[in-house]
N, C-alpha and C. Protein backbone atom coordinates (compact mmCIF):
# COMPACT_ATOMS: atom_id res chain seq x y z
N UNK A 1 0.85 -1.19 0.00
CA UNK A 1 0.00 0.00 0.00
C UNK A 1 0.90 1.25 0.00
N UNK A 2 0.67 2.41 -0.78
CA UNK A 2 1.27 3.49 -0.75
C UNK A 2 1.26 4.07 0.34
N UNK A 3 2.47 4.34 0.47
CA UNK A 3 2.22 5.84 2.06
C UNK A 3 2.96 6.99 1.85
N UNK A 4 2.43 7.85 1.57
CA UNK A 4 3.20 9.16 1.33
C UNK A 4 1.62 10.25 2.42
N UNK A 5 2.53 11.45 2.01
CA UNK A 5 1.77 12.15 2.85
C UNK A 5 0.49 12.81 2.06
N UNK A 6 0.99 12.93 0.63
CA UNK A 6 -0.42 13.46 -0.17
C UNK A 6 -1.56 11.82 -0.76
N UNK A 7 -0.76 11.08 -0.31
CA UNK A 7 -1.92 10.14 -0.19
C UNK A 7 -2.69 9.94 0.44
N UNK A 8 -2.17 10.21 1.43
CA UNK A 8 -3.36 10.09 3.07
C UNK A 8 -3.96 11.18 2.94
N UNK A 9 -3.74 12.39 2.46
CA UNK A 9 -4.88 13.50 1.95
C UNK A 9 -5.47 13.08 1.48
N UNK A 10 -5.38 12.49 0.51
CA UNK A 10 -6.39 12.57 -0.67
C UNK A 10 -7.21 10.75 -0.03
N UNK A 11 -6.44 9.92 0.54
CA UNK A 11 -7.62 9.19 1.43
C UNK A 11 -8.30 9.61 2.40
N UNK A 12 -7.92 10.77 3.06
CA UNK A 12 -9.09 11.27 3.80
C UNK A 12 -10.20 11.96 3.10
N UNK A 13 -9.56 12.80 2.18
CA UNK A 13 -10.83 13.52 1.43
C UNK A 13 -11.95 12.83 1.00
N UNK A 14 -11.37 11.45 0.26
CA UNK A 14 -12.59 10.95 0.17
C UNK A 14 -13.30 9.49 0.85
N UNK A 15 -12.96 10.05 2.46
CA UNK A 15 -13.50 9.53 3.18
C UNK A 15 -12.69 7.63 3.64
N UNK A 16 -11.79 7.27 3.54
CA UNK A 16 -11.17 6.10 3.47
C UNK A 16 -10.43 6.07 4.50
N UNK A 17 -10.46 7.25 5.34
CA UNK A 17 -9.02 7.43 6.41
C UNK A 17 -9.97 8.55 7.05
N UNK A 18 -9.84 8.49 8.64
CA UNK A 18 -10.60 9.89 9.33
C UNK A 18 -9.85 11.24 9.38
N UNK A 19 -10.53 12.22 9.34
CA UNK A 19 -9.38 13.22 9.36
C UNK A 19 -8.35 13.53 10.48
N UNK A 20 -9.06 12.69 11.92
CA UNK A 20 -8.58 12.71 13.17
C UNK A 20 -7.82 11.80 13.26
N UNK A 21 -7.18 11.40 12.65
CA UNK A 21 -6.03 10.41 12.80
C UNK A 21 -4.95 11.14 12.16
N UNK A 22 -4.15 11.75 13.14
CA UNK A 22 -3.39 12.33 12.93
C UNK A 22 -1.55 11.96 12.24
N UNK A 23 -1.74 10.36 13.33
CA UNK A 23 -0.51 9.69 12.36
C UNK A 23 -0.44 9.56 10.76
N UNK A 24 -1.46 9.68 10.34
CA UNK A 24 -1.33 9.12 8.97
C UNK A 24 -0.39 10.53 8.07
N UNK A 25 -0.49 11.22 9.36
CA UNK A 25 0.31 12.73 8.23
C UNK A 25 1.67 13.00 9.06
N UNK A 26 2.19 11.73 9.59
CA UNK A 26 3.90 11.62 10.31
C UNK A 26 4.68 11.96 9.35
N UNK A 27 5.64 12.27 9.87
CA UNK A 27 7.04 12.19 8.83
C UNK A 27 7.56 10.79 8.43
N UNK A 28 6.96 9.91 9.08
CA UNK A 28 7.59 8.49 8.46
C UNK A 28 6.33 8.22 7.45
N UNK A 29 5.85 9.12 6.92
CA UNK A 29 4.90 9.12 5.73
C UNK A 29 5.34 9.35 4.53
N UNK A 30 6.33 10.72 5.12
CA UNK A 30 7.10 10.78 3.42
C UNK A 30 8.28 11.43 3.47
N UNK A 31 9.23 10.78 4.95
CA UNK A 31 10.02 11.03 4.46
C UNK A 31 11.09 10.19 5.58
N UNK A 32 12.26 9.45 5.13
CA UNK A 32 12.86 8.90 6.59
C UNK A 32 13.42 9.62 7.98
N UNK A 33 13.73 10.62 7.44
CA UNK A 33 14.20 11.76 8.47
C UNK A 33 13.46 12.18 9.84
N UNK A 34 13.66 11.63 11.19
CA UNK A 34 12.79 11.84 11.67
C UNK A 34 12.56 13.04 12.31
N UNK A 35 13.28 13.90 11.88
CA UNK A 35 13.58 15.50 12.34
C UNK A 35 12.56 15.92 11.07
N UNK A 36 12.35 15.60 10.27
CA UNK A 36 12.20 16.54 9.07
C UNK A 36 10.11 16.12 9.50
N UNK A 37 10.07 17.29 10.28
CA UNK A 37 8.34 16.74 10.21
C UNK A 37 7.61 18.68 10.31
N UNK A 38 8.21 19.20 9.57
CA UNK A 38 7.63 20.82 8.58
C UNK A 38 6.05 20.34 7.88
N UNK A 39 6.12 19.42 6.86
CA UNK A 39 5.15 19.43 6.51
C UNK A 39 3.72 18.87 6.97
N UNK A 40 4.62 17.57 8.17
CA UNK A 40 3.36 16.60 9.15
C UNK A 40 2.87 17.90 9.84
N UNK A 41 3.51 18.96 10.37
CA UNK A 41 2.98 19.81 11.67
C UNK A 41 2.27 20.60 10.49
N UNK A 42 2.51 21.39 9.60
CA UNK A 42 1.51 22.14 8.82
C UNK A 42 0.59 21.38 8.30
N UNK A 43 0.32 20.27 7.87
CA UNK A 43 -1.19 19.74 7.14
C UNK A 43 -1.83 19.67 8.71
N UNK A 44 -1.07 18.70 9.57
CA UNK A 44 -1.73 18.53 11.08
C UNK A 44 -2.57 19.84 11.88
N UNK A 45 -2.17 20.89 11.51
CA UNK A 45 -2.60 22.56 11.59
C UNK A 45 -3.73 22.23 11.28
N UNK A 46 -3.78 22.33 9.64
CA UNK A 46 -4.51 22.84 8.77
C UNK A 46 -5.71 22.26 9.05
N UNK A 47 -5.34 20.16 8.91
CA UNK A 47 -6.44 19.90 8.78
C UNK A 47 -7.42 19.96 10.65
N UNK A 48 -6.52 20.43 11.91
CA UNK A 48 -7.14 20.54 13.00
C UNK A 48 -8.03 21.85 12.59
N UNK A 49 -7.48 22.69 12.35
CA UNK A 49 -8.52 23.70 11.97
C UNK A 49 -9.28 24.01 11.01
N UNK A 50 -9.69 23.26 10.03
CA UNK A 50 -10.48 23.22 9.23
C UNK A 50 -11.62 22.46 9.69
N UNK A 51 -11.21 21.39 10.43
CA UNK A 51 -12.52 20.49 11.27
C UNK A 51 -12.80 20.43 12.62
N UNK A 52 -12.15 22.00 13.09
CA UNK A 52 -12.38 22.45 14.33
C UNK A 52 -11.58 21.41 15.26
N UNK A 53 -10.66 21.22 14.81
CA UNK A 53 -10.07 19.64 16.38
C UNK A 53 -9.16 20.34 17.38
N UNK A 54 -9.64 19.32 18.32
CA UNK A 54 -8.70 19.65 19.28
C UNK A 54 -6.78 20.15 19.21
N UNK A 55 -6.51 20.83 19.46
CA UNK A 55 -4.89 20.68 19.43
C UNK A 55 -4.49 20.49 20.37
N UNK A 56 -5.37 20.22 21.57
CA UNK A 56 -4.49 19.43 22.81
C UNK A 56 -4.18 17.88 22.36
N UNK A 57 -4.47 17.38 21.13
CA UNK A 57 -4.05 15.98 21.11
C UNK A 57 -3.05 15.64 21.57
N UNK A 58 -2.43 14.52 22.33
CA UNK A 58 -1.21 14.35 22.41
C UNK A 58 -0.35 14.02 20.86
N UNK A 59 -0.89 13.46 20.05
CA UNK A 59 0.20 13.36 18.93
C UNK A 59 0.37 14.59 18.62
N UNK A 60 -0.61 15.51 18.22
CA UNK A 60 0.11 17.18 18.00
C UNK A 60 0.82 17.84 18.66
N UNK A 61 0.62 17.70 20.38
CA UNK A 61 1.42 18.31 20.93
C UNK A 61 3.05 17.79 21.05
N UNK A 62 3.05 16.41 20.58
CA UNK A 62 4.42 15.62 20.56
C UNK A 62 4.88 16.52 19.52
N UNK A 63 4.09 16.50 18.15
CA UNK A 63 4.41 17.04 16.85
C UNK A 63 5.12 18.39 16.93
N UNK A 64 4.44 19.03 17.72
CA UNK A 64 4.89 20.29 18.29
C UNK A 64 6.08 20.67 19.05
N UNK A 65 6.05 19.78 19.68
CA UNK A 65 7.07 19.83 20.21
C UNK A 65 9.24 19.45 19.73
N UNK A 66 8.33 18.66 18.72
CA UNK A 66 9.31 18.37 17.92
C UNK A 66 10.09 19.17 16.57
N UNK A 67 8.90 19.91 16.37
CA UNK A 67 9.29 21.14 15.33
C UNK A 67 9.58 22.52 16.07
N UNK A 68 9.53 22.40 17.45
CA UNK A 68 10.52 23.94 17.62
C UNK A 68 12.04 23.37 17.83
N UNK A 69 11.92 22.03 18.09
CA UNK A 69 13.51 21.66 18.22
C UNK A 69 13.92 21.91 17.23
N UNK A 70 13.26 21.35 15.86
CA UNK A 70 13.79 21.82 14.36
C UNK A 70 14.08 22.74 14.03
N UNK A 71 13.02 23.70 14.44
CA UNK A 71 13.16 24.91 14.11
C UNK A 71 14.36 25.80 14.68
N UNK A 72 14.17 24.94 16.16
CA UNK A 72 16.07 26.30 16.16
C UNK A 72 17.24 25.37 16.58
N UNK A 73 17.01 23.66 16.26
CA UNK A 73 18.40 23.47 15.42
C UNK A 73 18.95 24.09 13.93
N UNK A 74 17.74 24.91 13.66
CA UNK A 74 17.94 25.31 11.87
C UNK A 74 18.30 26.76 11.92
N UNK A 75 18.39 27.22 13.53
CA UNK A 75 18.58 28.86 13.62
C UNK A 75 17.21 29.60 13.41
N UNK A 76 15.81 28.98 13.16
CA UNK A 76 14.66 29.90 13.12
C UNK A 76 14.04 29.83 14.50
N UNK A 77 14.97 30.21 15.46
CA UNK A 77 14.18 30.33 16.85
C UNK A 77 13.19 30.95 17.16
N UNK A 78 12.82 32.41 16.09
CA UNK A 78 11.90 32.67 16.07
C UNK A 78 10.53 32.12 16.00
N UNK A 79 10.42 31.70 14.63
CA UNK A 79 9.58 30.79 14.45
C UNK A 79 9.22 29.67 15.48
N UNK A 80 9.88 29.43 16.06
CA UNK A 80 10.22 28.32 17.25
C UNK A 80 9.74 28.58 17.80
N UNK A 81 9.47 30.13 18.79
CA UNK A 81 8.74 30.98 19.76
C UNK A 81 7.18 30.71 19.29
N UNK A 82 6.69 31.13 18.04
CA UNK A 82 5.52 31.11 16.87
C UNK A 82 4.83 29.76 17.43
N UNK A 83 5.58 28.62 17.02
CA UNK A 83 4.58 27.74 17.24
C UNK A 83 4.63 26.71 18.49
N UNK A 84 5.44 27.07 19.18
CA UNK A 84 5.60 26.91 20.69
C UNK A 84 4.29 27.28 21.56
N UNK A 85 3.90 28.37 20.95
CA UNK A 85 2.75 28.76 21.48
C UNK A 85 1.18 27.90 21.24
N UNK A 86 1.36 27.23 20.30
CA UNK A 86 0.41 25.88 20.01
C UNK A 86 0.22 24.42 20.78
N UNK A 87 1.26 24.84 21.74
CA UNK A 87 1.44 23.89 22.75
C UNK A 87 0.55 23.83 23.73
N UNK A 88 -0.71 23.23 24.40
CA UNK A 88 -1.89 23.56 25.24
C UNK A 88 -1.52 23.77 26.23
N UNK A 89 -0.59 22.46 27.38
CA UNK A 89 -0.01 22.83 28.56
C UNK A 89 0.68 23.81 29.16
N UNK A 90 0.34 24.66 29.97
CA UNK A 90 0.73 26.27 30.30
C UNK A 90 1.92 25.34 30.68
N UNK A 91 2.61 25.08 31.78
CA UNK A 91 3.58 24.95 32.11
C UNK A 91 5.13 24.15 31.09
N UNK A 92 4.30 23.42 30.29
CA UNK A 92 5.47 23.17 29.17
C UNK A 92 5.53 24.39 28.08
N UNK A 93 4.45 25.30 27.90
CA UNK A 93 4.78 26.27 26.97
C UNK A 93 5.71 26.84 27.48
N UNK A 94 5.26 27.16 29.18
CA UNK A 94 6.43 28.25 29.10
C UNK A 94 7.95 27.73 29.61
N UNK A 95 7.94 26.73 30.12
CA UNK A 95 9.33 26.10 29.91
C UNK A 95 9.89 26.31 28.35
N UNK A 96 9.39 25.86 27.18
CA UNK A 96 9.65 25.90 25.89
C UNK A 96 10.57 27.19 25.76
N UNK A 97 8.99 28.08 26.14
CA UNK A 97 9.43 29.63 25.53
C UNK A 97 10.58 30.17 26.40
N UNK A 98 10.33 30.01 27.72
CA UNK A 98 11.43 30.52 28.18
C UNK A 98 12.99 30.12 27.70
N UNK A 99 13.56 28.61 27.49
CA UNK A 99 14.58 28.26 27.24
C UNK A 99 14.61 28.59 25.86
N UNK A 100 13.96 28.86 24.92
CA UNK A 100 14.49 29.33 23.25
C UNK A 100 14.99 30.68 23.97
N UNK A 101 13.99 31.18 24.58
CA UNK A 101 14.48 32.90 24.58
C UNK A 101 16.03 32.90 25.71
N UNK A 102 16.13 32.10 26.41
CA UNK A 102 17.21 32.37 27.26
C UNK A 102 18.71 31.86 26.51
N UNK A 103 18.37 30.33 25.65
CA UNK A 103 19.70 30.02 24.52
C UNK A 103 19.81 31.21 24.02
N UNK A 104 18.36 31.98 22.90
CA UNK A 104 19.10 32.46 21.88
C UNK A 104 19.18 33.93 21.66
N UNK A 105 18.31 34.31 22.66
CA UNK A 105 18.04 36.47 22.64
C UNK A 105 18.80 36.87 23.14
N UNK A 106 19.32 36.10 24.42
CA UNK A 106 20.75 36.59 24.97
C UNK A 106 22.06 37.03 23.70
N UNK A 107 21.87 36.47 22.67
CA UNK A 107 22.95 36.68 21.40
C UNK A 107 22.90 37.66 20.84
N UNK A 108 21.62 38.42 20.47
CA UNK A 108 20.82 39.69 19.93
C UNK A 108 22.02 40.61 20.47
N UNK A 109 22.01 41.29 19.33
CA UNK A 109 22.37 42.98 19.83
C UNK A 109 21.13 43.66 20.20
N UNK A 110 21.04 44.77 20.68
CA UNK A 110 20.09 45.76 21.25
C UNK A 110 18.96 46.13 20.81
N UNK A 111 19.24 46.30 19.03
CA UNK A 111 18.19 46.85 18.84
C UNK A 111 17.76 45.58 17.71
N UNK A 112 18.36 44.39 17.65
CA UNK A 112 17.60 43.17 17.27
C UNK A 112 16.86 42.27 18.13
N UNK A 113 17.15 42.67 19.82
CA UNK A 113 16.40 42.12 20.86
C UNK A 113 15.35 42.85 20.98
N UNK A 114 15.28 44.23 21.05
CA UNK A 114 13.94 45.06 21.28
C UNK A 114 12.98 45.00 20.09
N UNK A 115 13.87 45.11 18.41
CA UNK A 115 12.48 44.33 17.38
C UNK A 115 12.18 42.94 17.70
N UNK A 116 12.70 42.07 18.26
CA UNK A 116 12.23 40.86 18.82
C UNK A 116 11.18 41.02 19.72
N UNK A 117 11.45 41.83 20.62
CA UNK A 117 10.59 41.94 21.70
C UNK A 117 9.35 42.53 21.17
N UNK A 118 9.13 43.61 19.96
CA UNK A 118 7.98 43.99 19.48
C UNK A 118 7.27 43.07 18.92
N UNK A 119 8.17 42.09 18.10
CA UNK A 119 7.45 40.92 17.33
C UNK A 119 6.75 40.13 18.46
N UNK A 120 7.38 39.20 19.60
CA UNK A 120 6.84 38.49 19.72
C UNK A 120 6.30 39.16 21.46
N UNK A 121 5.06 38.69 21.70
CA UNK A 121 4.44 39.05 23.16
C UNK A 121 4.54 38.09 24.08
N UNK A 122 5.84 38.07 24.97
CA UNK A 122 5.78 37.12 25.90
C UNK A 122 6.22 37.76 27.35
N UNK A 123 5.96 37.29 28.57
CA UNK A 123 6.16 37.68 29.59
C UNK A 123 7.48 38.61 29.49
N UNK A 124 7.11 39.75 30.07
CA UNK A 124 8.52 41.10 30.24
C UNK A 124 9.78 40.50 30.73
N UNK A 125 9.56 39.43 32.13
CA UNK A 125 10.37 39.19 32.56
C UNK A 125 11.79 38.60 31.89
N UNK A 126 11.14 37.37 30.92
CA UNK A 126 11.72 36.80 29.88
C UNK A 126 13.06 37.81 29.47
N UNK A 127 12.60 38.46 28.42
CA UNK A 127 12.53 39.42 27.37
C UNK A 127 13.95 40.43 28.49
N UNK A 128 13.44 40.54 29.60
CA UNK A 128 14.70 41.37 30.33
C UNK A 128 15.94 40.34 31.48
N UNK A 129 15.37 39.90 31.14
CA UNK A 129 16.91 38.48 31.69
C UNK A 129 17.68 38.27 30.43
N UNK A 130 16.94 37.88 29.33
CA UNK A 130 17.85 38.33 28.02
C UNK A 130 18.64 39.74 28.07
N UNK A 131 18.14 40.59 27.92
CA UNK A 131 18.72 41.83 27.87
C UNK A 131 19.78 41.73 28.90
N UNK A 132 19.70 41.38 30.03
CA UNK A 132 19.84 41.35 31.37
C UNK A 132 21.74 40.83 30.75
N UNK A 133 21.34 39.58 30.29
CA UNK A 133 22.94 38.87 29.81
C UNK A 133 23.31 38.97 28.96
N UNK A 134 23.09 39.57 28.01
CA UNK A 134 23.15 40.54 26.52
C UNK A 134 24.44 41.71 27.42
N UNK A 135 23.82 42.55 28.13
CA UNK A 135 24.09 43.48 29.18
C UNK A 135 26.03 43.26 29.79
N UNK A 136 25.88 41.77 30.58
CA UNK A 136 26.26 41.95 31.25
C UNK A 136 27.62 41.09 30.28
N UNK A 137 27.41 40.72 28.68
CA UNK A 137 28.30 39.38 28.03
C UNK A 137 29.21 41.16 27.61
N UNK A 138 28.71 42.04 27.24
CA UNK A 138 28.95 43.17 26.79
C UNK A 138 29.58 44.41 27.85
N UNK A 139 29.34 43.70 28.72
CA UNK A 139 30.26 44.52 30.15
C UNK A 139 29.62 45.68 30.57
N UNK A 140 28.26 45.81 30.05
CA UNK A 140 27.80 47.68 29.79
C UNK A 140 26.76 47.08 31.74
N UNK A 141 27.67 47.40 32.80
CA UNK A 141 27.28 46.96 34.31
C UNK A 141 25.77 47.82 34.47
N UNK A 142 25.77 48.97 34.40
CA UNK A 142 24.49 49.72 34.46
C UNK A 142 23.27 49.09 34.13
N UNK A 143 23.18 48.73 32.41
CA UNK A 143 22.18 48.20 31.83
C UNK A 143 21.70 46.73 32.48
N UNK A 144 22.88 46.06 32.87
CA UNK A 144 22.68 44.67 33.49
C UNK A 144 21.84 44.76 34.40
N UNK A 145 22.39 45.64 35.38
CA UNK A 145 21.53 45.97 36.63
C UNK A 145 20.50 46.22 36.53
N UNK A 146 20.36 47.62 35.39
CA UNK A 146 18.68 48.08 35.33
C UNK A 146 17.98 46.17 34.82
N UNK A 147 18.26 45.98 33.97
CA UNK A 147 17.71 44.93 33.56
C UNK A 147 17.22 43.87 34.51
N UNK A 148 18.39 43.26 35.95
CA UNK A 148 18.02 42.55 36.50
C UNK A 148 16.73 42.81 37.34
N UNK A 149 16.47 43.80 37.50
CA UNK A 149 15.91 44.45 38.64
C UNK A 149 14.56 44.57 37.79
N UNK A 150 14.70 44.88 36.57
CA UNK A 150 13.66 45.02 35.84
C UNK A 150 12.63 43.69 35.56
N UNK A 151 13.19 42.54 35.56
CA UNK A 151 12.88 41.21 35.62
C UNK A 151 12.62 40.64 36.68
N UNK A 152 12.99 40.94 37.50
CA UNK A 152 12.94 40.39 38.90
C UNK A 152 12.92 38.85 39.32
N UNK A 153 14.32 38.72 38.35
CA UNK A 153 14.58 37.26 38.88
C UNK A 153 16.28 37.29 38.67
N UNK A 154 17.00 37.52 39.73
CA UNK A 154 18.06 37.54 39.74
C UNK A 154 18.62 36.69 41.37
N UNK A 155 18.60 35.58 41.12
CA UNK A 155 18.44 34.25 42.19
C UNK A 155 20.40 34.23 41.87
C-alpha cells in the first residue's frame, strides 16, 4: 500500500481514512528523516482547523514539540517561539518559551532584541533576563543591573 503524505490526503478527502487520525500525516509518511516533520505539523494545523479539532491531542502536541527543536536546530528560533505557542499545557509552553528565549536572545544585539521583543508578546520578565545577559556578556554593568531588577529574577 502506498504511504506518502499526499496520499493520506487525498484518502481522507474521500473519506477512506478519518481526518482525526493524525498519524497518517507523520514524517515516516514521506520522508525517513525523523527530524524533518515541517510538513506533518503544517497539514496537522490545517487539517485541525479546518474540522475544528482539538490541538491538545497528544500526537500534535508531541508534533509540536518536535518542530521547535527543528526549528532552532535550523537557527529559526523565532519561528520556534511562533509555534511553541500551540502547545496547550501552560507549564510546558512556558518552559519551551522561556529556554528558546534564554539560549538564543541573549545573542541579539540591542536593537535586534527590542524588534524581537515587538514581534513576539511574551512575559517582560523573559525578554529582560535576556537583555539582562546581553548586558552583562557586553560589560555595559548599568544596563545589566537596570535589567536585572527590571525582571525580577536575579536568584
Amino acid at each position: 500500500e502506498p504511504r506518502d503524505l499526499q496520499y493520506n490526503i487525498i484518502r481522507s478527502a474521500v473519506g477512506l481514512a478519518g481526518w482525526h487520525d493524525l498519524s497518517c500525516y507523520d514524517y515516516s509518511t514521506h520522508t525517513p528523516c525523523p527530524l524533518d516533520v515541517a510538513y506533518s505539523w503544517h497539514i496537522s494545523l490545517l487539517l485541525l482547523a479546518h474540522h475544528r479539532g482539538d490541538v491538545s491531542a497528544s500526537g500534535f502536541q508531541l508534533l509540536t514539540q518536535q518542530y521547535c527543536f527543528l526549528l532552532e536546530l535550523t537557527g529559526s528560533w523565532e519561528w520556534a517561539l511562533y509555534v511553541a505557542l500551540f502547545l496547550s499545557d501552560a507549564r510546558v509552553r512556558g518552559t519551551c518559551v522561556r529556554g528558546l528565549l534564554l539560549r538564543n536572545a541573549g545573542a541579539l544585539g540591542r536593537r535586534e532584541l527590542q524588534q524581537a521583543m515587538g514581534r513576539q508578546r511574551f512575559q517582560s520578565a523573559w525578554w529582560w533576563r535576556c537583555h539582562a545577559i546581553r548586558s552583562e556578556r557586553d560589560r555595559d554593568w548599568p544596563a545589566a543591573v537596570n535589567s536585572w531588577l527590571r525582571c525580577e529574577d536575579f536568584d
